[in-house]
C-alpha atoms as a PDB file:
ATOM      1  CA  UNK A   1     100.372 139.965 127.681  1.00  0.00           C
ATOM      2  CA  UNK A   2     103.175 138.033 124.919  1.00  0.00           C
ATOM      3  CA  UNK A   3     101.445 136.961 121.283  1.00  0.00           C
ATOM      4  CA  UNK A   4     101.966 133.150 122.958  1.00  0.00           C
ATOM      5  CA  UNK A   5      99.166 134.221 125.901  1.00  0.00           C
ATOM      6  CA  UNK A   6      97.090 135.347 123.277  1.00  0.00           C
ATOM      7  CA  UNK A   7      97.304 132.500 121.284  1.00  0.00           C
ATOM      8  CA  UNK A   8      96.709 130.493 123.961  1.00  0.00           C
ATOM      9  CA  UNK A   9      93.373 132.035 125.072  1.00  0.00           C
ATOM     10  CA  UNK A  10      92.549 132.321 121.413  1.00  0.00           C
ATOM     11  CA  UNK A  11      93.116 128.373 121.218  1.00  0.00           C
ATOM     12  CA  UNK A  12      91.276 127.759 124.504  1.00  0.00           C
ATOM     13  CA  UNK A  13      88.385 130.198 123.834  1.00  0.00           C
ATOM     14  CA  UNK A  14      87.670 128.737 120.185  1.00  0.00           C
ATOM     15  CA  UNK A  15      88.106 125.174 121.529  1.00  0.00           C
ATOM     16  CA  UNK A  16      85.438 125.553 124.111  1.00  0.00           C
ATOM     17  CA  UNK A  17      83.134 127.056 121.704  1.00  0.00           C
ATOM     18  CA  UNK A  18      83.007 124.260 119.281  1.00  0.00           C
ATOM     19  CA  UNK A  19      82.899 121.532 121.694  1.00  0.00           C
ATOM     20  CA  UNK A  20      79.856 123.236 123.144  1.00  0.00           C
ATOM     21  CA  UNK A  21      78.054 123.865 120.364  1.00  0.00           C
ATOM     22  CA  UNK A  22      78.418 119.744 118.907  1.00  0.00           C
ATOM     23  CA  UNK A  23      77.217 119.160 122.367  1.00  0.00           C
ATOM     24  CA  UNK A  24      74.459 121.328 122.116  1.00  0.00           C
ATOM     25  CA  UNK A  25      73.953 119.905 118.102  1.00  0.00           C
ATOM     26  CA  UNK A  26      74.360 116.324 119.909  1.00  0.00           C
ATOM     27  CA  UNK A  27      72.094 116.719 122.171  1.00  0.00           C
ATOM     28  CA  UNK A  28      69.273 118.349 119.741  1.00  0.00           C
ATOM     29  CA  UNK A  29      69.417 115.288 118.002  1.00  0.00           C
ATOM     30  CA  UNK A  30      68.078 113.275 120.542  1.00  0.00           C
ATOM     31  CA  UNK A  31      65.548 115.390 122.007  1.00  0.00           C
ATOM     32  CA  UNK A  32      64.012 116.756 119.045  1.00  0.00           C
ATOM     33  CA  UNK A  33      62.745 115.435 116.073  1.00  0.00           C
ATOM     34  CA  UNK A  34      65.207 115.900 112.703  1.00  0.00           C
ATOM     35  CA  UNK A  35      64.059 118.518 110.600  1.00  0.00           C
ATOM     36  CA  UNK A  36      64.751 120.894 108.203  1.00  0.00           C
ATOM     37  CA  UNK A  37      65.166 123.396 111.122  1.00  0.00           C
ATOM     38  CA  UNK A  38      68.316 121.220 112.714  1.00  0.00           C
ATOM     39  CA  UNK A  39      70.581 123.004 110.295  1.00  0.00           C
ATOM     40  CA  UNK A  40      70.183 126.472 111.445  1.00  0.00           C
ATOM     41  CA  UNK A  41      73.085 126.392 113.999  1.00  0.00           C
ATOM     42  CA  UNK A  42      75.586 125.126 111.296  1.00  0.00           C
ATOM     43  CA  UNK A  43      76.392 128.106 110.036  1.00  0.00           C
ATOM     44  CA  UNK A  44      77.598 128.615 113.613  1.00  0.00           C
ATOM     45  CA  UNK A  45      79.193 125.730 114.344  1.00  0.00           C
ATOM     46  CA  UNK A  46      81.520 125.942 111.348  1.00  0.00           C
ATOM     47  CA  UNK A  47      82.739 129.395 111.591  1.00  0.00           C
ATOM     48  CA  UNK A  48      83.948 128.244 115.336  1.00  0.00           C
ATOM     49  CA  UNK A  49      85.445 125.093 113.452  1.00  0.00           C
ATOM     50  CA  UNK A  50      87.341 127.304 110.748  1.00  0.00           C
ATOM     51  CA  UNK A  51      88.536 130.136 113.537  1.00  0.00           C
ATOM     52  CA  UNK A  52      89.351 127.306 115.835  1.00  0.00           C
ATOM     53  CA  UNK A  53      91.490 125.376 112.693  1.00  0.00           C
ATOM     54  CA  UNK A  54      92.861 129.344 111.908  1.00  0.00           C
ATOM     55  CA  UNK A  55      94.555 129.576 115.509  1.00  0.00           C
ATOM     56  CA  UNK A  56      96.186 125.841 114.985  1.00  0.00           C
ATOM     57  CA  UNK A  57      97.772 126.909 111.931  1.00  0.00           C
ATOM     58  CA  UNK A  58      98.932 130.268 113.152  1.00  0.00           C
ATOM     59  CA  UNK A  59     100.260 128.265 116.135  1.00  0.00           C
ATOM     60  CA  UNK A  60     101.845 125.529 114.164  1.00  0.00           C
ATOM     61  CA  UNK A  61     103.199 127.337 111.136  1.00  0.00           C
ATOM     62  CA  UNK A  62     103.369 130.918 112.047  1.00  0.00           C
ATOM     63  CA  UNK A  63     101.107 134.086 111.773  1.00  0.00           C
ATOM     64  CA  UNK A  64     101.649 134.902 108.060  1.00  0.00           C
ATOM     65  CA  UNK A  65     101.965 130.947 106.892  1.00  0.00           C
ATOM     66  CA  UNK A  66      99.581 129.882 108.734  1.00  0.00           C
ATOM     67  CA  UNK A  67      96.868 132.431 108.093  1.00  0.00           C
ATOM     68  CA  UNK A  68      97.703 132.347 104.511  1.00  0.00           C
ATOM     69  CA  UNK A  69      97.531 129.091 104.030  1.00  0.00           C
ATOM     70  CA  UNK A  70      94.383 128.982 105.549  1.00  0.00           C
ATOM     71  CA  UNK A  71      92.852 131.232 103.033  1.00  0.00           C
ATOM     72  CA  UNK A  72      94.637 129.435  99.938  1.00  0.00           C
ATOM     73  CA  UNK A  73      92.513 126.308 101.109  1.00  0.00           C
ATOM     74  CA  UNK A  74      89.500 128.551 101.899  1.00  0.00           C
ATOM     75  CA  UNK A  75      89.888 129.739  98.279  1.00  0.00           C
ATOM     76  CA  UNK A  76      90.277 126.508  96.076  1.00  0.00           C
ATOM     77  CA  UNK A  77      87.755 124.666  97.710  1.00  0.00           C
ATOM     78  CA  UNK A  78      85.315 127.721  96.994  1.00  0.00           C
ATOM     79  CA  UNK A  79      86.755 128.095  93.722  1.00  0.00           C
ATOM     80  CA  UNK A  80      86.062 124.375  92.770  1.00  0.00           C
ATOM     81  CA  UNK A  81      82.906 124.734  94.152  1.00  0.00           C
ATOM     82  CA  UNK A  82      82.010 127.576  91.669  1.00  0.00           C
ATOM     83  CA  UNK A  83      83.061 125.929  88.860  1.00  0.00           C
ATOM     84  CA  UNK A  84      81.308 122.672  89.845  1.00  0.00           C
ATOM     85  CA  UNK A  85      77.993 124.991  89.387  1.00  0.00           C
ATOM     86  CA  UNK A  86      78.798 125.899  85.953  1.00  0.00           C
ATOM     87  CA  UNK A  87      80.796 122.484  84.489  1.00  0.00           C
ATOM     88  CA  UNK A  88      79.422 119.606  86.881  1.00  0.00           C
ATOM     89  CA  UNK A  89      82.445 118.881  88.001  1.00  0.00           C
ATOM     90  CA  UNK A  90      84.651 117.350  89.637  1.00  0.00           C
ATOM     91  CA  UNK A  91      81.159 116.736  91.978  1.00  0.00           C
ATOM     92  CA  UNK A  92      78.719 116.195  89.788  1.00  0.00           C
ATOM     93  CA  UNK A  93      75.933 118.416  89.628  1.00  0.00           C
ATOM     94  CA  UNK A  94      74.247 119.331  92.655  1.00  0.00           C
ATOM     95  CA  UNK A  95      71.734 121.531  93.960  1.00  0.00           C
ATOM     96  CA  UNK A  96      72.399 123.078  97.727  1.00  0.00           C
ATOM     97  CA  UNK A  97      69.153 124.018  99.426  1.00  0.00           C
ATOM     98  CA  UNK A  98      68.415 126.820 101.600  1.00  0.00           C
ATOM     99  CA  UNK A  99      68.032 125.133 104.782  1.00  0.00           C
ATOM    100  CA  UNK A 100      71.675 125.193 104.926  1.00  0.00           C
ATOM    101  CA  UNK A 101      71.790 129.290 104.957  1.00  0.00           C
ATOM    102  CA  UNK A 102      71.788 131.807 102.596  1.00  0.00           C
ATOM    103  CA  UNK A 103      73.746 130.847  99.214  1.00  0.00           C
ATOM    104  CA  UNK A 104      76.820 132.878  97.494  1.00  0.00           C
ATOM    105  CA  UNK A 105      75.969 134.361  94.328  1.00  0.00           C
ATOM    106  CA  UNK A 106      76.481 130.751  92.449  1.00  0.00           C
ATOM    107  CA  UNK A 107      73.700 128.925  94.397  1.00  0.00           C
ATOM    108  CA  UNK A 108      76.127 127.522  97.260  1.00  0.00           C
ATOM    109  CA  UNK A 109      75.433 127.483 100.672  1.00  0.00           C
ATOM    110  CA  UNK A 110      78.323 129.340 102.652  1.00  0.00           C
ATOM    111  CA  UNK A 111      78.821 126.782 105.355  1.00  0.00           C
ATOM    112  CA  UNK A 112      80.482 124.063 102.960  1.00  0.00           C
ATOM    113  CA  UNK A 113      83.316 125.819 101.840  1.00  0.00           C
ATOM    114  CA  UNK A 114      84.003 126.795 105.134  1.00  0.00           C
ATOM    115  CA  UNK A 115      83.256 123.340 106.415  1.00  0.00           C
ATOM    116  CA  UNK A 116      85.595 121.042 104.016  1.00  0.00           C
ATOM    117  CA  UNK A 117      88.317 124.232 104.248  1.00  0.00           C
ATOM    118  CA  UNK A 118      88.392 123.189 108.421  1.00  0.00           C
ATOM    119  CA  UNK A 119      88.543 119.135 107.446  1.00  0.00           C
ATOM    120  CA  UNK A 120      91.146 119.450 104.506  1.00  0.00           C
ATOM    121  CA  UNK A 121      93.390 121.993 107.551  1.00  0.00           C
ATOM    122  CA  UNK A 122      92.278 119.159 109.749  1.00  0.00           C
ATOM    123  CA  UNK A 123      93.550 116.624 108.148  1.00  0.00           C
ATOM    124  CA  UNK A 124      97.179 118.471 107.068  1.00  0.00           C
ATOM    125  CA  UNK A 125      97.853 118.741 110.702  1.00  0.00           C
ATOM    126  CA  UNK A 126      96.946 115.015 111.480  1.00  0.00           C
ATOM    127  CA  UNK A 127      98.937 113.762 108.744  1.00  0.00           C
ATOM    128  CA  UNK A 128     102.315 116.383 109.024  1.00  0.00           C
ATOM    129  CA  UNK A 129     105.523 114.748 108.841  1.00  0.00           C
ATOM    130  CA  UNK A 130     107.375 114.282 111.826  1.00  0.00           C
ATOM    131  CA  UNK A 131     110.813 115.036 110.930  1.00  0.00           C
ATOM    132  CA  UNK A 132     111.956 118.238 108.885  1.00  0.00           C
ATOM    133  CA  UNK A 133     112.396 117.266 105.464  1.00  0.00           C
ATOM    134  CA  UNK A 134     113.043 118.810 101.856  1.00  0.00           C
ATOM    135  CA  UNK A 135     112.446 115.502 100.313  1.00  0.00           C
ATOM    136  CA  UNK A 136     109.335 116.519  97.310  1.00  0.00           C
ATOM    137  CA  UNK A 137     108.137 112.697  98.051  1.00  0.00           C
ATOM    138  CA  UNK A 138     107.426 112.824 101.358  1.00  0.00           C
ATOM    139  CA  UNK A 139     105.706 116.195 101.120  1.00  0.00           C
ATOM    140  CA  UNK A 140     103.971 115.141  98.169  1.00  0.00           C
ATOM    141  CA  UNK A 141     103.137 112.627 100.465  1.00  0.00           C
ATOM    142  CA  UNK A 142     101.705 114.538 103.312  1.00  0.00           C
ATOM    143  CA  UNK A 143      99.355 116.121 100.729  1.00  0.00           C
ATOM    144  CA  UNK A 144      97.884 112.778  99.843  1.00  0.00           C
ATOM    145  CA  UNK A 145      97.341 111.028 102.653  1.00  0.00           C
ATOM    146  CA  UNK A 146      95.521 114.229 103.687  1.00  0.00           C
ATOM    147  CA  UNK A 147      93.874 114.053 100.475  1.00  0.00           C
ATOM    148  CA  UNK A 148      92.911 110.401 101.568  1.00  0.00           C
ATOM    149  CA  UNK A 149      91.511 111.614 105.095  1.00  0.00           C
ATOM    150  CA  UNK A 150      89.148 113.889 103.322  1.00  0.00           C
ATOM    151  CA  UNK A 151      87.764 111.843 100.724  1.00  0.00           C
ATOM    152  CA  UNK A 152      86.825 109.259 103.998  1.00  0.00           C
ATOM    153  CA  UNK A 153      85.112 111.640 105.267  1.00  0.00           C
ATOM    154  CA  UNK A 154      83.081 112.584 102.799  1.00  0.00           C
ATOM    155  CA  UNK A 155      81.894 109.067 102.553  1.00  0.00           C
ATOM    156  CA  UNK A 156      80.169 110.084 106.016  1.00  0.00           C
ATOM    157  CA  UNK A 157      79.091 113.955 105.016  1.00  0.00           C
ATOM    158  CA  UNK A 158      77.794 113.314 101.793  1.00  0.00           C
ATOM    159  CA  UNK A 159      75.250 110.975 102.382  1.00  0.00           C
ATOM    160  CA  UNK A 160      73.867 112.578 105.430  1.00  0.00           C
ATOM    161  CA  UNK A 161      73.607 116.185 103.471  1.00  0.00           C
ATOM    162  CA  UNK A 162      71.730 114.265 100.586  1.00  0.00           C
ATOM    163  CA  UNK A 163      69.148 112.078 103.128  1.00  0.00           C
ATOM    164  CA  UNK A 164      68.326 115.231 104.906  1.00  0.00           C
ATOM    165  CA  UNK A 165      67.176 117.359 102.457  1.00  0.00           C
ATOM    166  CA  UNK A 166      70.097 119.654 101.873  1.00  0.00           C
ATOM    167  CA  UNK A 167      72.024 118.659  98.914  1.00  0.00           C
ATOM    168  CA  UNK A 168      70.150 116.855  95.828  1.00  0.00           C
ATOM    169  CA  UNK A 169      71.674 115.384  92.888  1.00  0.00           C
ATOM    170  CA  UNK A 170      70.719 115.941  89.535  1.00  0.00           C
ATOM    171  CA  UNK A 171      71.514 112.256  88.840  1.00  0.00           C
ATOM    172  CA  UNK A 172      71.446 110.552  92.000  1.00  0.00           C
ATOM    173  CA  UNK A 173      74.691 107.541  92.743  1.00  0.00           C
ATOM    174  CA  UNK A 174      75.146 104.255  94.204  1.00  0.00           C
ATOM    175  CA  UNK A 175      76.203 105.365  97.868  1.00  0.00           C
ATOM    176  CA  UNK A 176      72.920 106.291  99.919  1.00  0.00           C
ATOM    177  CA  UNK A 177      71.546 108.668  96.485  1.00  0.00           C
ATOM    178  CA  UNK A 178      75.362 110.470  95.861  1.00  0.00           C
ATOM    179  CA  UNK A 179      77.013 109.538  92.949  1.00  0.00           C
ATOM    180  CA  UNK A 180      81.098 108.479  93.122  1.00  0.00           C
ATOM    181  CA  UNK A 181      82.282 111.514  91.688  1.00  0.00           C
ATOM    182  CA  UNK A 182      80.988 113.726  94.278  1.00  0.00           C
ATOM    183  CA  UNK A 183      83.302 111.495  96.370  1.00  0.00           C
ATOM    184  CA  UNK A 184      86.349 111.562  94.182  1.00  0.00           C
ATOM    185  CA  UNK A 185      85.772 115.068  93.739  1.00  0.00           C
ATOM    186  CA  UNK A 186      86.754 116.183  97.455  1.00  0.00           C
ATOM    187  CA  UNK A 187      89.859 113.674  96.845  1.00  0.00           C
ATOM    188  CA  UNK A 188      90.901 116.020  94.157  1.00  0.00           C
ATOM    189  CA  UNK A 189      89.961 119.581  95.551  1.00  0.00           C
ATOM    190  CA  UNK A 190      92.023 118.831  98.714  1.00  0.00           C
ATOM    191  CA  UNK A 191      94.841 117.213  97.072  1.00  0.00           C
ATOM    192  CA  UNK A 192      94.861 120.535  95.198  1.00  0.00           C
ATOM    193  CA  UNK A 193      94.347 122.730  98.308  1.00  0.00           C
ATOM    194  CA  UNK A 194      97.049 120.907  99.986  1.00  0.00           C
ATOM    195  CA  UNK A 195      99.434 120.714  97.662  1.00  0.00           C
ATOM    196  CA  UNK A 196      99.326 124.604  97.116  1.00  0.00           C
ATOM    197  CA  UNK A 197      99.726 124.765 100.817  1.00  0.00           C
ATOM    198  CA  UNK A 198     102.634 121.930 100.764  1.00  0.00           C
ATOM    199  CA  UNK A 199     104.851 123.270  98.040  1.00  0.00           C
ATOM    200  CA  UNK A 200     104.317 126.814  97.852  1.00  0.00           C
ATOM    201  CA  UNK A 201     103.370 128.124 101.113  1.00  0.00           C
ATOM    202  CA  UNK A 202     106.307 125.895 102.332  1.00  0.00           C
ATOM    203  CA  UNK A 203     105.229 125.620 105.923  1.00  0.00           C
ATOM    204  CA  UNK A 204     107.838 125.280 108.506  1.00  0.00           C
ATOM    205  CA  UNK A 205     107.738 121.027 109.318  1.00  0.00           C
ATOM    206  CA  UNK A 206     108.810 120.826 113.341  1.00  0.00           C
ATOM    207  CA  UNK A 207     105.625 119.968 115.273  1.00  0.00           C
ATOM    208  CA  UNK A 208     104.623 122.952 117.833  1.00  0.00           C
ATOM    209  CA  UNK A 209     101.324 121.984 118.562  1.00  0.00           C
ATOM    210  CA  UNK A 210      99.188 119.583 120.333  1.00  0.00           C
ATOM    211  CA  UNK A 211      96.941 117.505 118.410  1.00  0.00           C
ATOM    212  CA  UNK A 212      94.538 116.250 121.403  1.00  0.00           C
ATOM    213  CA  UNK A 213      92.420 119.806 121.095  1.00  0.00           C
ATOM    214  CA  UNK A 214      91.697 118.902 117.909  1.00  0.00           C
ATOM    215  CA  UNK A 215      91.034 115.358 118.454  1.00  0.00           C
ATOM    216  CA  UNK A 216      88.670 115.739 120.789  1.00  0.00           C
ATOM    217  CA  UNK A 217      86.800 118.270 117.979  1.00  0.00           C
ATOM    218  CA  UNK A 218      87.095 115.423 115.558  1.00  0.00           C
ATOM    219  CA  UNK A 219      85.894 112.633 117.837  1.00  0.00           C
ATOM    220  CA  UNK A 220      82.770 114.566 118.392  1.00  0.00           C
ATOM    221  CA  UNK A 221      82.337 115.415 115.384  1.00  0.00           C
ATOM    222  CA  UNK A 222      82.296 111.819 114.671  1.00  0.00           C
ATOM    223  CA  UNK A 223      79.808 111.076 117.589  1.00  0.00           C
ATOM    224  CA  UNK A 224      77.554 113.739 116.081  1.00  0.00           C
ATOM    225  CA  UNK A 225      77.451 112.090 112.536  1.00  0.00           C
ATOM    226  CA  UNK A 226      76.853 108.546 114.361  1.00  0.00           C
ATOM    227  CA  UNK A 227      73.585 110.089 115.952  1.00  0.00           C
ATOM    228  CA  UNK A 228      72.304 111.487 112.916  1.00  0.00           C
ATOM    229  CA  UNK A 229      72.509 108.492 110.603  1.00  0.00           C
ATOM    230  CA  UNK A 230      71.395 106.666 113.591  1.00  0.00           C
ATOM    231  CA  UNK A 231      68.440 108.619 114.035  1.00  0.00           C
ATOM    232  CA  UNK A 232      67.902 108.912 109.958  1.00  0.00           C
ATOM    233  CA  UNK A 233      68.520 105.306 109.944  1.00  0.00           C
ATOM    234  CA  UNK A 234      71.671 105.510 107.529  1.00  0.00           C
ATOM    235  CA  UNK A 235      72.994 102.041 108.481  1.00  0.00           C
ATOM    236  CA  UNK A 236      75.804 102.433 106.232  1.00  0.00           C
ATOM    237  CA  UNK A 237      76.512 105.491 107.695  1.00  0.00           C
ATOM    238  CA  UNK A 238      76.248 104.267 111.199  1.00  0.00           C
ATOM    239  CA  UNK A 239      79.364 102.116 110.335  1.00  0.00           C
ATOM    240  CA  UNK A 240      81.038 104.788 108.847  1.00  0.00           C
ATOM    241  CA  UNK A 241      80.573 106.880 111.504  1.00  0.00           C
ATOM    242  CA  UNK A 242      81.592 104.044 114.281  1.00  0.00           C
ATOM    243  CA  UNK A 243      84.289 103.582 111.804  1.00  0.00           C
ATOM    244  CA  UNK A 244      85.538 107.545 112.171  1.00  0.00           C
ATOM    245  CA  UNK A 245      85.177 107.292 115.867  1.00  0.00           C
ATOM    246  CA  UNK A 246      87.993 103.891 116.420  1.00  0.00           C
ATOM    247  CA  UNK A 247      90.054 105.843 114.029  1.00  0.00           C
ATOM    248  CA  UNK A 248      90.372 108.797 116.493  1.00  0.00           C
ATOM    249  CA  UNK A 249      90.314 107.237 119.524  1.00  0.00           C
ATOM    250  CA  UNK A 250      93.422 105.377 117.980  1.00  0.00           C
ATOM    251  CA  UNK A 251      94.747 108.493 116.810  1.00  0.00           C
ATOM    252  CA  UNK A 252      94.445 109.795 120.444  1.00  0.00           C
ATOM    253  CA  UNK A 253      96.694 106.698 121.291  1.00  0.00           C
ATOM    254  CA  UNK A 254      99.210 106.446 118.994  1.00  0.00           C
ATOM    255  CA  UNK A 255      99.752 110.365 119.704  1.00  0.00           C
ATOM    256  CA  UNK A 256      99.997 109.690 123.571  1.00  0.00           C
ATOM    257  CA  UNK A 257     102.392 107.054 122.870  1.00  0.00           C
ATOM    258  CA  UNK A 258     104.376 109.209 120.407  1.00  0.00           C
ATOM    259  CA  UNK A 259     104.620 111.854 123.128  1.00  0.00           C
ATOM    260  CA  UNK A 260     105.519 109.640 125.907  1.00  0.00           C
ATOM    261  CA  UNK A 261     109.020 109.228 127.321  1.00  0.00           C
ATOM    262  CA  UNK A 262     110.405 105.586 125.533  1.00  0.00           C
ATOM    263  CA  UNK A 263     110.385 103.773 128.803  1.00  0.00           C
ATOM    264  CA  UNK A 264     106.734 104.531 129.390  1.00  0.00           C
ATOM    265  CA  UNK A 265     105.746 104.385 125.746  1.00  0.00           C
ATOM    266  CA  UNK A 266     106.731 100.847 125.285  1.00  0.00           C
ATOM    267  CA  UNK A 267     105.034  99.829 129.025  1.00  0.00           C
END
């Protein structure tokens, strides 16, 4: 068996695992009450998410670059994160509680480094250029408008974390009890993350990869957050959330059109 079967199975195997376990978190929602115990399996869920975003970026950009770069994102979102403990910022300061898991030595809970490392990858592959280009604007570029994707998203995260008793804010903000900077602060960590990735990583630009698997991650992802802030009554949220779910399902579009032959893409 070739590196290419593996990678495959790899792909397939992680895939299956994290679209079973949102189903599973989907369908605790509904049939259970929300409680401090719904966060045990996230821990779970987002090590599937990060290995599952690992084999997309070994896919797309190679086994060292891809890996790499993984890690380099891994790292300066945890590094922000550990100096956010000590300075209050760029987040603000916050306090992670344990139902999220056991913390690292700087009182944060493992799972969110891992998590926003899988959304800023996430988002790098969504927003790649399509043509191979040196050009320092339009990979400057890529890394903001992935910056931009992540910082949306966290208008969805960050208020569920704080209304269900796993994040509190020393000085609660305007948006649902989080403060703006929390928000502006995963604009900058992943505009840092991805530049470093962009620009010296230097990832090869041709597109190798399918983005439907990871779609269909995203979109239920985006289901998942709908049912929580509609159970927890986060009507903001709620439109967020229904917000996150058009923007896929026209991401799932516009990439079946862009991978269409011409005749039947303009049909």
């Amino acid at each position: 068996m070739n590196i290419t079967d593996w990678q495959h199975r790899y792909q397939k195997a992680t895939l299956t695992i994290c679209l079973g376990l949102i189903i599973w978190a989907l369908a605790g929602v509904f049939t259970s009450s929300f409680n401090v115990t719904s966060y045990w399996g996230v821990g779970l869920g987002v090590v599937f998410l990060w290995l599952f975003s690992l084999g997309l970026f070994v896919r797309q950009f190679g086994l060292k670059k891809g890996a790499l770069g993984l890690l380099v994102i891994l790292g300066v979102v945890t590094f922000f994160l550990i100096f956010n403990q000590y300075r209050g910022w760029p987040f603000g300061l916050k306090t992670f509680h344990d139902i999220l898991g056991w913390k690292l030595s700087w009182g944060i809970s493992w799972p969110i480094p891992v998590f926003w490392s899988f959304m800023t990858a996430a988002a790098l592959l969504i927003n790649q250029p399509k043509q191979v280009t040196p050009d320092p604007k339009k990979l400057f570029s890529w890394a903001f408008d992935s910056s931009v994707m992540v910082l949306m998203i966290s208008f969805i995260i960050e208020p569920i974390l704080a209304n269900t008793s796993a994040v509190s804010w020393s000085m609660p903000g305007a948006v649902l009890g989080v403060p703006f900077s929390s928000f502006i602060g995963w604009f900058i960590v992943s505009f840092v993350a991805s530049s470093l990735f962009v620009f010296l990583i230097k990832p090869p630009m041709e597109q190798k990869i399918s983005l439907n698997p990871l779609l269909s991650v995203l979109l239920l992802l985006s289901l998942l957050s709908l049912s929580v802030s509609h159970v927890t009554r986060l009507s903001l949220i709620k439109i967020f959330s229904i917000l996150a779910v058009l923007s896929v399902l026209a991401l799932f579009y516009w990439n079946r059109k862009k991978t269409l032959p011409p005749a039947e893409a303009q049909s």
